[in-house]
PDB file of N, CA and C in Angstrom:
ATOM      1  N   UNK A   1      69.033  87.086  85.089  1.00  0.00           N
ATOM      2  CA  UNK A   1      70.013  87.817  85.854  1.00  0.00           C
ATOM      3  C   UNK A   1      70.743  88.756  84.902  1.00  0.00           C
ATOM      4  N   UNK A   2      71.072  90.090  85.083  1.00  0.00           N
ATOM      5  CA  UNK A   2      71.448  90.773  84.434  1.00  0.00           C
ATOM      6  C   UNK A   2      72.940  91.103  85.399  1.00  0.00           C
ATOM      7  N   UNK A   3      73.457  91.697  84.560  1.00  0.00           N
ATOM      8  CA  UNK A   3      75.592  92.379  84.635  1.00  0.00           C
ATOM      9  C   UNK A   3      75.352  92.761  85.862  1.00  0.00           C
ATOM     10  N   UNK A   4      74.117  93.726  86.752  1.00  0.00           N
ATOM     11  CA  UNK A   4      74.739  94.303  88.274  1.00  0.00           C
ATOM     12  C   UNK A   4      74.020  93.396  89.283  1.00  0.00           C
ATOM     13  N   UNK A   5      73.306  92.390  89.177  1.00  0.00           N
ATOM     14  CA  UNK A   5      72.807  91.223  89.613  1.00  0.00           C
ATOM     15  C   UNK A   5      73.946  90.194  89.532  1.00  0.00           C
ATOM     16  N   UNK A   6      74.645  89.778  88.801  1.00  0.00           N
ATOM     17  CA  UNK A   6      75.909  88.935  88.818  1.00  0.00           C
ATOM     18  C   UNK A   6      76.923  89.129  89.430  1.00  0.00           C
ATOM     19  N   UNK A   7      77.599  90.343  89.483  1.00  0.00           N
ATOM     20  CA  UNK A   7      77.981  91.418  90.148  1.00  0.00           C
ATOM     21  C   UNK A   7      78.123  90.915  91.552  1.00  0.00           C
ATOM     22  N   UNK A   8      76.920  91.548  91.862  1.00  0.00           N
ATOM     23  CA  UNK A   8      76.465  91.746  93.246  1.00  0.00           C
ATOM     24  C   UNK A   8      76.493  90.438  94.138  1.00  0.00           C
ATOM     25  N   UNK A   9      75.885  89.242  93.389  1.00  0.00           N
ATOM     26  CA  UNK A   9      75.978  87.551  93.317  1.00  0.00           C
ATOM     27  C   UNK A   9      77.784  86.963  93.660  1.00  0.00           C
ATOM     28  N   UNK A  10      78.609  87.585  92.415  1.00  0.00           N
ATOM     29  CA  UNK A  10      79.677  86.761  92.330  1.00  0.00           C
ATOM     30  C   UNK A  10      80.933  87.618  93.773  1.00  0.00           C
ATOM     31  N   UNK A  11      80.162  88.931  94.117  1.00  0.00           N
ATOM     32  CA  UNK A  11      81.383  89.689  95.152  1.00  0.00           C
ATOM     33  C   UNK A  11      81.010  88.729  96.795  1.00  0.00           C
ATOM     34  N   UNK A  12      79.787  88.643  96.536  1.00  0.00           N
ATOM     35  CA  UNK A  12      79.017  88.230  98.109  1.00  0.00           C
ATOM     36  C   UNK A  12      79.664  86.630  97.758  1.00  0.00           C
ATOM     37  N   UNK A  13      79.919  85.983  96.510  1.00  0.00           N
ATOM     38  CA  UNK A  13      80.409  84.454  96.991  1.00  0.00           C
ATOM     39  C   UNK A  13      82.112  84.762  96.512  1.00  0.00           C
ATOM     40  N   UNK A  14      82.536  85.603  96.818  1.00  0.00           N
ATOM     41  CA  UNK A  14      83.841  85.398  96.425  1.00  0.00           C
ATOM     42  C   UNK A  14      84.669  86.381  97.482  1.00  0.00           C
ATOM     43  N   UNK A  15      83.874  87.361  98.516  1.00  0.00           N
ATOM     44  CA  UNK A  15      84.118  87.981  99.274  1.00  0.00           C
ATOM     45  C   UNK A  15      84.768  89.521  98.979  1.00  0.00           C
ATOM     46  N   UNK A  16      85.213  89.785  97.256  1.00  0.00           N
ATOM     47  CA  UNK A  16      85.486  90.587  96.356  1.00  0.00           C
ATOM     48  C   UNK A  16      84.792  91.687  96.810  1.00  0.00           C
ATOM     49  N   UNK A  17      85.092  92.676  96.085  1.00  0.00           N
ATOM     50  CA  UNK A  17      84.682  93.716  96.000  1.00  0.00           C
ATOM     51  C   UNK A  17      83.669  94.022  95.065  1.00  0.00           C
ATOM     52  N   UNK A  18      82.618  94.807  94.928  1.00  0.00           N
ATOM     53  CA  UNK A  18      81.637  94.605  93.716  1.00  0.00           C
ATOM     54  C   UNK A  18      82.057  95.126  92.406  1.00  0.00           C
ATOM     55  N   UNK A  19      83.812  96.208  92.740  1.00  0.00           N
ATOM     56  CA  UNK A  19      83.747  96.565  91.428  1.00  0.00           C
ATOM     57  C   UNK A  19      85.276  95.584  91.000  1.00  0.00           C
ATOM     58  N   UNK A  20      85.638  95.136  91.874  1.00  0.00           N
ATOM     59  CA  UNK A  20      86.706  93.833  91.488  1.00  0.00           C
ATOM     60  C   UNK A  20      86.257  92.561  90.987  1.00  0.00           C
ATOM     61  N   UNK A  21      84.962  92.512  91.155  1.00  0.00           N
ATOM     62  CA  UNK A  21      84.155  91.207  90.589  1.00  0.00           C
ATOM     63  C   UNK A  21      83.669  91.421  89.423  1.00  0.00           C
ATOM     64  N   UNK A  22      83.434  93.011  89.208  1.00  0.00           N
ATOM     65  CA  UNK A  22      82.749  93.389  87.765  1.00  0.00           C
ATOM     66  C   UNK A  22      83.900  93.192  86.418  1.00  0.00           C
ATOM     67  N   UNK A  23      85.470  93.467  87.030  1.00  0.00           N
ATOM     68  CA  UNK A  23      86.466  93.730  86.784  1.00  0.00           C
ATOM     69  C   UNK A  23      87.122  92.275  86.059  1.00  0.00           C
ATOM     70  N   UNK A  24      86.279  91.090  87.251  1.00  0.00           N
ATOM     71  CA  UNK A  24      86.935  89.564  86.911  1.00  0.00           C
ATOM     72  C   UNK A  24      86.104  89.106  85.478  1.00  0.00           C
ATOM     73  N   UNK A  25      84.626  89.576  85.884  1.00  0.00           N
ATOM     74  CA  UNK A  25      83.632  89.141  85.080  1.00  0.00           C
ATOM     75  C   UNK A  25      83.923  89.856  83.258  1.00  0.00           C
ATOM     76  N   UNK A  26      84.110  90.996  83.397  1.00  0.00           N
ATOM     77  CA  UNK A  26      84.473  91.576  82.189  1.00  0.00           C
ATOM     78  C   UNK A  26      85.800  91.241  81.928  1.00  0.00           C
ATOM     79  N   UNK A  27      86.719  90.657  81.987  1.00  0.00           N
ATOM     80  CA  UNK A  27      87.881  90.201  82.117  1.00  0.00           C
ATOM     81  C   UNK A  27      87.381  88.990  81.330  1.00  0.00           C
ATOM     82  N   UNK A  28      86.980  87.862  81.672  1.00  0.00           N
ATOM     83  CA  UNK A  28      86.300  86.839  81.654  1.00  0.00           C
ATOM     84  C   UNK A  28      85.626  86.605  80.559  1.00  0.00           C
ATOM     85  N   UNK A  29      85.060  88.184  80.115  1.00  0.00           N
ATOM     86  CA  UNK A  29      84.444  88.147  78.724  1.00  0.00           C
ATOM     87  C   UNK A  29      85.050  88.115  77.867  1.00  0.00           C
ATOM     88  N   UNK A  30      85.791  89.419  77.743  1.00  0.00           N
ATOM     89  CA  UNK A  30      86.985  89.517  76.912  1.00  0.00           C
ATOM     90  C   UNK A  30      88.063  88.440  76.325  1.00  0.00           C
ATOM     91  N   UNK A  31      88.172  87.889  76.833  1.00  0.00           N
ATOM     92  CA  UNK A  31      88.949  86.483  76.838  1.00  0.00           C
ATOM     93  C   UNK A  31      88.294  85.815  75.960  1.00  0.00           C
ATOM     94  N   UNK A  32      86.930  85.301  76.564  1.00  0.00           N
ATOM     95  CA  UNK A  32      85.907  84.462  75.452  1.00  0.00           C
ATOM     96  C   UNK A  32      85.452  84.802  74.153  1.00  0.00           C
ATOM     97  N   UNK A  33      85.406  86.253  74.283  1.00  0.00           N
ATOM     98  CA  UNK A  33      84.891  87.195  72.986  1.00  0.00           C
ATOM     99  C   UNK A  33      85.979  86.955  71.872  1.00  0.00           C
ATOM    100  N   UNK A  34      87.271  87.485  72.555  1.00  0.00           N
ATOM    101  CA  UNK A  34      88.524  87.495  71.692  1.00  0.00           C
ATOM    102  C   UNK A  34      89.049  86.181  71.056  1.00  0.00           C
ATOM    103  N   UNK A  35      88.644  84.551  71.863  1.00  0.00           N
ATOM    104  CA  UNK A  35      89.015  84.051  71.224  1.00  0.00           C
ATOM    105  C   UNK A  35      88.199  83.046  70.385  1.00  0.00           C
ATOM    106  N   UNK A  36      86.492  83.482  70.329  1.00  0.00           N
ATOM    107  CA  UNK A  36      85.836  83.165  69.410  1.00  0.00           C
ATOM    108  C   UNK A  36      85.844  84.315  68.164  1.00  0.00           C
ATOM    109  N   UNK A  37      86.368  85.241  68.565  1.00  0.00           N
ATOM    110  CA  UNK A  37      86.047  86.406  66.936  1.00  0.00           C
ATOM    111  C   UNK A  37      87.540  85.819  66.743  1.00  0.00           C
ATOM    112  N   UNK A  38      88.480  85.071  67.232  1.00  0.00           N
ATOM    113  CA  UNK A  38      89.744  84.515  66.123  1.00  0.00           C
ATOM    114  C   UNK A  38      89.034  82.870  65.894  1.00  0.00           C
ATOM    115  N   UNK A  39      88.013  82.675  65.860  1.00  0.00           N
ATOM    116  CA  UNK A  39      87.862  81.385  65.506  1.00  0.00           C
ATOM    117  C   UNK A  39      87.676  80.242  66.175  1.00  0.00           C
ATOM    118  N   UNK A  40      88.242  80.565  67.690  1.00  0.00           N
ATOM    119  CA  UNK A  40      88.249  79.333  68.426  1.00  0.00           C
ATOM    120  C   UNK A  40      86.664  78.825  69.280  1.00  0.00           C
ATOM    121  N   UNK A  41      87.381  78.253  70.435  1.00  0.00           N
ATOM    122  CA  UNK A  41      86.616  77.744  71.301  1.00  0.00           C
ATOM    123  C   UNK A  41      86.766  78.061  72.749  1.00  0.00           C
ATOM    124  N   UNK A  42      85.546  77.286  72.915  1.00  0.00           N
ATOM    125  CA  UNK A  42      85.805  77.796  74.637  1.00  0.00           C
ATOM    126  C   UNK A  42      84.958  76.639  75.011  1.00  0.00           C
ATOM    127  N   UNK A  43      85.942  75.655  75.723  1.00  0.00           N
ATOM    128  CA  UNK A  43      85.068  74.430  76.718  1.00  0.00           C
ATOM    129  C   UNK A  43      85.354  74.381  77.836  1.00  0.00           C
ATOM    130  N   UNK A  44      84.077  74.440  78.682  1.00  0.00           N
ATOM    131  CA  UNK A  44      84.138  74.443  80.638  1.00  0.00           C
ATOM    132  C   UNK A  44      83.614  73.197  80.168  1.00  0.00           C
ATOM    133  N   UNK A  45      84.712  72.185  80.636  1.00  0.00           N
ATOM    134  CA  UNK A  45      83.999  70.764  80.877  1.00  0.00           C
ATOM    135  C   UNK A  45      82.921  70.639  81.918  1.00  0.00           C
ATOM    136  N   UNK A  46      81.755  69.779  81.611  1.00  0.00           N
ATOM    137  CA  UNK A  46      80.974  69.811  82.362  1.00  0.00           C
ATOM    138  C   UNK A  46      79.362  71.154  82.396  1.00  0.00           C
ATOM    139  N   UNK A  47      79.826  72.033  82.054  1.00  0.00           N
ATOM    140  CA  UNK A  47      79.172  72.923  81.922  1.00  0.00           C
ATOM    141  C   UNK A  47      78.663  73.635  80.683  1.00  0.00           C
ATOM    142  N   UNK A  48      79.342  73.684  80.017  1.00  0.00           N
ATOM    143  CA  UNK A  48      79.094  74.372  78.339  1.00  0.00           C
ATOM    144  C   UNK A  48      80.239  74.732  77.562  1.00  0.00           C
ATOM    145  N   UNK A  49      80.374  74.234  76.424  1.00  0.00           N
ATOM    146  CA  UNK A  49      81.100  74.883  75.172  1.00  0.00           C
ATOM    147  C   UNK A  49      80.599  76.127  74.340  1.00  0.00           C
ATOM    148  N   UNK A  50      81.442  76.854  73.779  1.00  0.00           N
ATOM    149  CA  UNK A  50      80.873  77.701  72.784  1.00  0.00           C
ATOM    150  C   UNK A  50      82.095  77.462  71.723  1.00  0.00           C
ATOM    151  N   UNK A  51      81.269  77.782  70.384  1.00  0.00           N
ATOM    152  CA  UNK A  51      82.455  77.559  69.522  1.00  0.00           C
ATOM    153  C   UNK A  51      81.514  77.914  68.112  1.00  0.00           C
ATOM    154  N   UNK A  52      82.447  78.862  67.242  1.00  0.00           N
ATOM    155  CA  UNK A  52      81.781  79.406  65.505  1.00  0.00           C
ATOM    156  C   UNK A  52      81.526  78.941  64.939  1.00  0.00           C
ATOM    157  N   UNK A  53      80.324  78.746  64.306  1.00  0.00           N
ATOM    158  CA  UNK A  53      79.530  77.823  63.185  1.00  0.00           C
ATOM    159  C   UNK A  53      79.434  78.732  62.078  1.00  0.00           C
ATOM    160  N   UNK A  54      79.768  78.429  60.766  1.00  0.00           N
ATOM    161  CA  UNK A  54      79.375  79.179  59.564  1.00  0.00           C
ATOM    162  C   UNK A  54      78.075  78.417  59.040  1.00  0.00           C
ATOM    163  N   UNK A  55      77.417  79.753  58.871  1.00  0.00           N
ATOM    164  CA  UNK A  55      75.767  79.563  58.263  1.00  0.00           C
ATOM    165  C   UNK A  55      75.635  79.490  57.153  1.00  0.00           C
ATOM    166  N   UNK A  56      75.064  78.786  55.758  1.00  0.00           N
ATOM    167  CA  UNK A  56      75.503  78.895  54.862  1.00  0.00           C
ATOM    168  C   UNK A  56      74.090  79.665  54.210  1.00  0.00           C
ATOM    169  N   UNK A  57      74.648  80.478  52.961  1.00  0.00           N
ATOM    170  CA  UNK A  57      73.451  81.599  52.725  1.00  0.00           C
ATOM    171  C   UNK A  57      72.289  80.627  52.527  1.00  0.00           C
ATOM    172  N   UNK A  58      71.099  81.164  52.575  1.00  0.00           N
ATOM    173  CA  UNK A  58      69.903  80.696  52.467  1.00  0.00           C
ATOM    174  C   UNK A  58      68.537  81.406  51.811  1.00  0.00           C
ATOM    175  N   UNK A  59      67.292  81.277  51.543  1.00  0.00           N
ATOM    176  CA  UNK A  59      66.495  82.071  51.219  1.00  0.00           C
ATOM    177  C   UNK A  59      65.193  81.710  52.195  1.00  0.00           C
ATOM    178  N   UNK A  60      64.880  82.507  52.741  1.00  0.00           N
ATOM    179  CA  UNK A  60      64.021  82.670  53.626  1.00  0.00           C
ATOM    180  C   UNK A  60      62.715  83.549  52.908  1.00  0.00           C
ATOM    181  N   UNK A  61      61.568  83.703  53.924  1.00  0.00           N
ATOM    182  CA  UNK A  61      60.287  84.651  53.958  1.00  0.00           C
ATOM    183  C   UNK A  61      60.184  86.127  54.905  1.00  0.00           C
ATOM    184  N   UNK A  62      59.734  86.557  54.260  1.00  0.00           N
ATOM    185  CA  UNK A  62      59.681  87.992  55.170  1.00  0.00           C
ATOM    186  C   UNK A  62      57.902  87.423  56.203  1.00  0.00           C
ATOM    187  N   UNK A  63      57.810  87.313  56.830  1.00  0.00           N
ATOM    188  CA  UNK A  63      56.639  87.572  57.530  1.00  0.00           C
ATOM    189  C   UNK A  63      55.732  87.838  57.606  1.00  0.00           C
ATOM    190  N   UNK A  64      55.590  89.006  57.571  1.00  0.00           N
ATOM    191  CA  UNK A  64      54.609  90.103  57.144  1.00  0.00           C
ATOM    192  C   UNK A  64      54.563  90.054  55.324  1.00  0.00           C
ATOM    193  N   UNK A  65      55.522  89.959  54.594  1.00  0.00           N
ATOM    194  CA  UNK A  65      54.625  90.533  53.554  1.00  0.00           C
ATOM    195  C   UNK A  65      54.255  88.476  52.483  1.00  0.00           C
ATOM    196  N   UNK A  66      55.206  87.793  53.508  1.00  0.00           N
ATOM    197  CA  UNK A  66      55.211  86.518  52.767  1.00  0.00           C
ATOM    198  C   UNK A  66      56.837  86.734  51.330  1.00  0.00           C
ATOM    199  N   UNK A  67      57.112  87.313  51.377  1.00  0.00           N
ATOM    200  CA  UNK A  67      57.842  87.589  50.052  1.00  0.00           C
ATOM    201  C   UNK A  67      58.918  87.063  50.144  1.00  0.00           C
ATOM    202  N   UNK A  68      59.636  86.459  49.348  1.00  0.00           N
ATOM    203  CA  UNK A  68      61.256  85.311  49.415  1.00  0.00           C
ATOM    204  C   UNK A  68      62.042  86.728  49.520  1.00  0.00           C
ATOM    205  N   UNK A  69      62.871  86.184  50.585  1.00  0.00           N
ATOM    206  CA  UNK A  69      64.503  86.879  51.220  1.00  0.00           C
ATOM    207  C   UNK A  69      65.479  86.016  50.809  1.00  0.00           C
ATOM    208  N   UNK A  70      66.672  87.032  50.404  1.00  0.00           N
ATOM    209  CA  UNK A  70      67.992  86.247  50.451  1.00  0.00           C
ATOM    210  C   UNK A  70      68.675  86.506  51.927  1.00  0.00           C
ATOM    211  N   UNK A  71      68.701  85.287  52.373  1.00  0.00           N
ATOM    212  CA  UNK A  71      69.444  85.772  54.192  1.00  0.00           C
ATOM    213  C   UNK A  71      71.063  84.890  53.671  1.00  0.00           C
ATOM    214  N   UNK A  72      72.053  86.619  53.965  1.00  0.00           N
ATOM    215  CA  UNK A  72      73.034  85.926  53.586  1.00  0.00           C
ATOM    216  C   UNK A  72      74.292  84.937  54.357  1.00  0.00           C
ATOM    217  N   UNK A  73      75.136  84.176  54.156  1.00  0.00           N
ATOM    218  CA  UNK A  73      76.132  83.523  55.043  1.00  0.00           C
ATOM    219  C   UNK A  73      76.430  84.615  56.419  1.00  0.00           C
ATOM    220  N   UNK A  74      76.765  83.724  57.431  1.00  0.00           N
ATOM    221  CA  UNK A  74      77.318  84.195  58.804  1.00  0.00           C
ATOM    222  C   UNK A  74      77.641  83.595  59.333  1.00  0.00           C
ATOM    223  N   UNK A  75      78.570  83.846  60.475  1.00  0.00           N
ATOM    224  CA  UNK A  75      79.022  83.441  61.408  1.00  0.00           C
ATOM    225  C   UNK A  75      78.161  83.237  62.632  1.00  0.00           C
ATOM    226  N   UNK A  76      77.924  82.193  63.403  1.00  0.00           N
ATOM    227  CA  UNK A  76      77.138  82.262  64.922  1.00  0.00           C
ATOM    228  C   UNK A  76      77.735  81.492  65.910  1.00  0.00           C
ATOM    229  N   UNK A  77      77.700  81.714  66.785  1.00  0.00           N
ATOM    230  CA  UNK A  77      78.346  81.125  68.130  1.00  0.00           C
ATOM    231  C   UNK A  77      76.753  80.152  68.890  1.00  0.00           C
ATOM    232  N   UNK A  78      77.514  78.938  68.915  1.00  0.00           N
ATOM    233  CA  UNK A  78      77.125  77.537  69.456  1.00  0.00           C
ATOM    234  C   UNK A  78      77.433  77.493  70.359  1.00  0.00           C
ATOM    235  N   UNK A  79      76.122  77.045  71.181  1.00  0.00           N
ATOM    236  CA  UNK A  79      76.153  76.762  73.037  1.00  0.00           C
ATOM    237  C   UNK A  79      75.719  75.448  72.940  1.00  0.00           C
ATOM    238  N   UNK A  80      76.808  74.698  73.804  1.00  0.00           N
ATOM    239  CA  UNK A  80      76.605  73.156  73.937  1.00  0.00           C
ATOM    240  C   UNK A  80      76.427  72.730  75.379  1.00  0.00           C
ATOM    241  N   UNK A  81      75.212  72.982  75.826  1.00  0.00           N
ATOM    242  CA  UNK A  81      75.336  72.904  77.216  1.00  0.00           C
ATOM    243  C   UNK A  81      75.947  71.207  77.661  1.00  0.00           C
ATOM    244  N   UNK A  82      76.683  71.290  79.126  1.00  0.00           N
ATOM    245  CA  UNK A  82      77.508  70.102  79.417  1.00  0.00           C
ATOM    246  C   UNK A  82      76.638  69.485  80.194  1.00  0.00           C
ATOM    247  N   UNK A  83      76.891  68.131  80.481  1.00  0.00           N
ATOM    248  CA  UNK A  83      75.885  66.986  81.406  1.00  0.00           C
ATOM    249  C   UNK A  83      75.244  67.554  82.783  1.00  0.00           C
ATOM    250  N   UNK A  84      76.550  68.091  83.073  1.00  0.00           N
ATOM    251  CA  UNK A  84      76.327  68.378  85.237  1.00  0.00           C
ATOM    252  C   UNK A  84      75.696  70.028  84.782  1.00  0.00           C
ATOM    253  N   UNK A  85      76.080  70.948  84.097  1.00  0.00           N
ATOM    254  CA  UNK A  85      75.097  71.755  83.800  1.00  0.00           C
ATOM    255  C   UNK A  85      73.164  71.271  83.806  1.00  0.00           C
ATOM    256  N   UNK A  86      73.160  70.852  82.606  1.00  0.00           N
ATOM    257  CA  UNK A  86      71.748  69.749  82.057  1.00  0.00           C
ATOM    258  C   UNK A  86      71.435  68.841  83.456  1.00  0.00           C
ATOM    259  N   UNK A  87      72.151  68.469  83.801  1.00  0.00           N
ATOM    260  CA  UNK A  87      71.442  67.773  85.074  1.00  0.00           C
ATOM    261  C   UNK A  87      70.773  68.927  86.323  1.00  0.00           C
ATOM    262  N   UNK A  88      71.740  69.955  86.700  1.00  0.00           N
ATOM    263  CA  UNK A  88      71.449  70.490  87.434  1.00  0.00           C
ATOM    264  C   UNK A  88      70.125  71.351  87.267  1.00  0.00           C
ATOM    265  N   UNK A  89      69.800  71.941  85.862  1.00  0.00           N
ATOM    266  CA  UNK A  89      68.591  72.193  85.416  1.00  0.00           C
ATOM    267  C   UNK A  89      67.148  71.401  85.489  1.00  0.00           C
ATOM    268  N   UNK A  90      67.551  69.711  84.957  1.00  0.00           N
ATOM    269  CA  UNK A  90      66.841  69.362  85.064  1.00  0.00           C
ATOM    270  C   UNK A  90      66.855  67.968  85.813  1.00  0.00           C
ATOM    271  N   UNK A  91      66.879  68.059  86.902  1.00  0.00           N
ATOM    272  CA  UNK A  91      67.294  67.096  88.027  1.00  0.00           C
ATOM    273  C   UNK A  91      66.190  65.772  88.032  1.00  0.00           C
ATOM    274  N   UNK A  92      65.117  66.009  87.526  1.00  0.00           N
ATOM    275  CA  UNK A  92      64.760  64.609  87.361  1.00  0.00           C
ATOM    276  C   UNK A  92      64.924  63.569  86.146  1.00  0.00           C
ATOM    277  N   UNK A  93      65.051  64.221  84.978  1.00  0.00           N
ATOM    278  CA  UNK A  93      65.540  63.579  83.706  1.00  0.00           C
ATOM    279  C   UNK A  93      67.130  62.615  84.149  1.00  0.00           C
ATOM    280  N   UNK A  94      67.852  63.007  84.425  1.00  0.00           N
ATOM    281  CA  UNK A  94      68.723  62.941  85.349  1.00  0.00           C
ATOM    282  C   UNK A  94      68.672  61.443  86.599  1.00  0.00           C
ATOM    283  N   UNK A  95      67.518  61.870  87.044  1.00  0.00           N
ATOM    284  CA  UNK A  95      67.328  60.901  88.243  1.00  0.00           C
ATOM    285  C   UNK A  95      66.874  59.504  87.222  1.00  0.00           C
ATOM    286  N   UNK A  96      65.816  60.068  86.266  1.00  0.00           N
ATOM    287  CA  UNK A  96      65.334  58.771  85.048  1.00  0.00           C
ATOM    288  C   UNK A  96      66.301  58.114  84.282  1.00  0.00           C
ATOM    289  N   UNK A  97      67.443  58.705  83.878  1.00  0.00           N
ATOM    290  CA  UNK A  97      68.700  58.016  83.421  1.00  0.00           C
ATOM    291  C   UNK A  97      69.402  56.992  84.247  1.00  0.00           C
ATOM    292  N   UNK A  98      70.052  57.627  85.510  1.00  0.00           N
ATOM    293  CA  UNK A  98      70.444  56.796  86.802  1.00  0.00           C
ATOM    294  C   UNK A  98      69.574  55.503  86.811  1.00  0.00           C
ATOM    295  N   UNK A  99      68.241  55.642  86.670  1.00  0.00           N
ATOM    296  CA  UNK A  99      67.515  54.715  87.363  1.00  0.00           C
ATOM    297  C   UNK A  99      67.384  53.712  85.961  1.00  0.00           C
ATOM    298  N   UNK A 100      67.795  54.163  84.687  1.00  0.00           N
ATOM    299  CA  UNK A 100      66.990  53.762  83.790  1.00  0.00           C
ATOM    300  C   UNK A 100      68.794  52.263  83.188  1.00  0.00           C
ATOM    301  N   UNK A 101      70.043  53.258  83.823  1.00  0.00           N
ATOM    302  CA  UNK A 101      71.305  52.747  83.924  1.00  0.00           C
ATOM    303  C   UNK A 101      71.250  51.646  84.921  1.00  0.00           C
ATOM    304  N   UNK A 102      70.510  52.083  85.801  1.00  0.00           N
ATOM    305  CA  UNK A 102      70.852  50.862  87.260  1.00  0.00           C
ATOM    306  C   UNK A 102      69.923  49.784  86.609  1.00  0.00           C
ATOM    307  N   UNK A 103      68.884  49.893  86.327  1.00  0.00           N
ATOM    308  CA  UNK A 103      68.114  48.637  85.894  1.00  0.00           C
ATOM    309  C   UNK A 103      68.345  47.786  84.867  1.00  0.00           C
ATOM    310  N   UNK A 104      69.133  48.219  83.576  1.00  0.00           N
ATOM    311  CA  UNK A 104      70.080  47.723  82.475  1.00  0.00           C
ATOM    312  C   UNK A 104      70.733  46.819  83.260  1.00  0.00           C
ATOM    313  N   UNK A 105      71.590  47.529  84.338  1.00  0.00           N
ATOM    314  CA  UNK A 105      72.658  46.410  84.678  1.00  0.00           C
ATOM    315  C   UNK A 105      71.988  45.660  85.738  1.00  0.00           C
ATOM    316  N   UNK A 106      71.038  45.785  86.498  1.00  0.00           N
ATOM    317  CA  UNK A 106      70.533  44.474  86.816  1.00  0.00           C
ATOM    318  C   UNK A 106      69.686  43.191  85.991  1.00  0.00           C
ATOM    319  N   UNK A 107      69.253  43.936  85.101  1.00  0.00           N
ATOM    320  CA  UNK A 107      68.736  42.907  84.162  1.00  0.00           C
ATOM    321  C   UNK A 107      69.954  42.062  83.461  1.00  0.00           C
ATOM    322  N   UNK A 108      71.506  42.316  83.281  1.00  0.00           N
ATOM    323  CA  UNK A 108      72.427  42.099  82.935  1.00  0.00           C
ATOM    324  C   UNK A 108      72.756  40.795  83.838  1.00  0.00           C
ATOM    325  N   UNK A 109      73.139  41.493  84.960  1.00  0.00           N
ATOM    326  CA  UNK A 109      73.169  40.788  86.426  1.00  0.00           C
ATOM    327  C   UNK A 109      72.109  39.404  86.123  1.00  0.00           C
ATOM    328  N   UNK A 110      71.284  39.472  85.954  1.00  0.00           N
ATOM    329  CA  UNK A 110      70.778  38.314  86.348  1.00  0.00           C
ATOM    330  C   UNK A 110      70.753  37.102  85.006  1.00  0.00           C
ATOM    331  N   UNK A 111      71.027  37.811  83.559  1.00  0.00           N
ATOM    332  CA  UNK A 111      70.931  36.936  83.054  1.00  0.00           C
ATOM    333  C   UNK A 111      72.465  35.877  83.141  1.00  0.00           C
ATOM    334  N   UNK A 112      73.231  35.871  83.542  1.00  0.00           N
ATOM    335  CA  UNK A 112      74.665  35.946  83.659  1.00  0.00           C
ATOM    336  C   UNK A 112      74.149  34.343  84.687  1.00  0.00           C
TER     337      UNK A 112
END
């Protein structure tokens, strides 16, 4: 999904306007942008964290020619996707946990 696909998505479920939704959404960014380039975080419980990891320098290969690189320190932003996110993706892993939880505690159950 791309920016006028989201758009178009978030005005039709929010009843918005398409350029008042573009308005929330870039709004929305800004916020997140600004307060990971000061360092912080950003957690939607349930759904995903992001938050700055420092990379520490390293030496790598070029590819093509095979030849040692110095790749130097950076900054990168970490996506921690959340449970009900991860579930909703993958809804049967999910269903195998439940089932894999319920049977623990009946085997519990009975030794008792």
């Amino acid at each position: 999904m791309n920016m006028k696909e989201l758009v178009e998505k978030m005005s039709k479920a929010t009843g918005e306007t398409k350029k008042r939704s573009e308005e929330i959404i870039k709004s929305f960014l800004d916020v997140v942008e600004g307060e990971l380039a000061d360092g912080g975080s950003v957690k939607l419980v349930g759904h995903f964290s992001l938050e700055v990891k420092e990379r520490k320098a390293r030496k790598g290969r070029n590819p093509q020619t095979g030849k040692e690189i110095h790749i130097p320190e950076k900054k990168a932003v970490k996506l921690s996707v959340g449970k009900a996110l991860a579930e909703k993706v993958n809804p049967a892993k999910a269903i195998e946990k439940a089932i894999e939880k319920y049977s623990k505690g009946k085997k519990k159950d009975k030794k008792k």
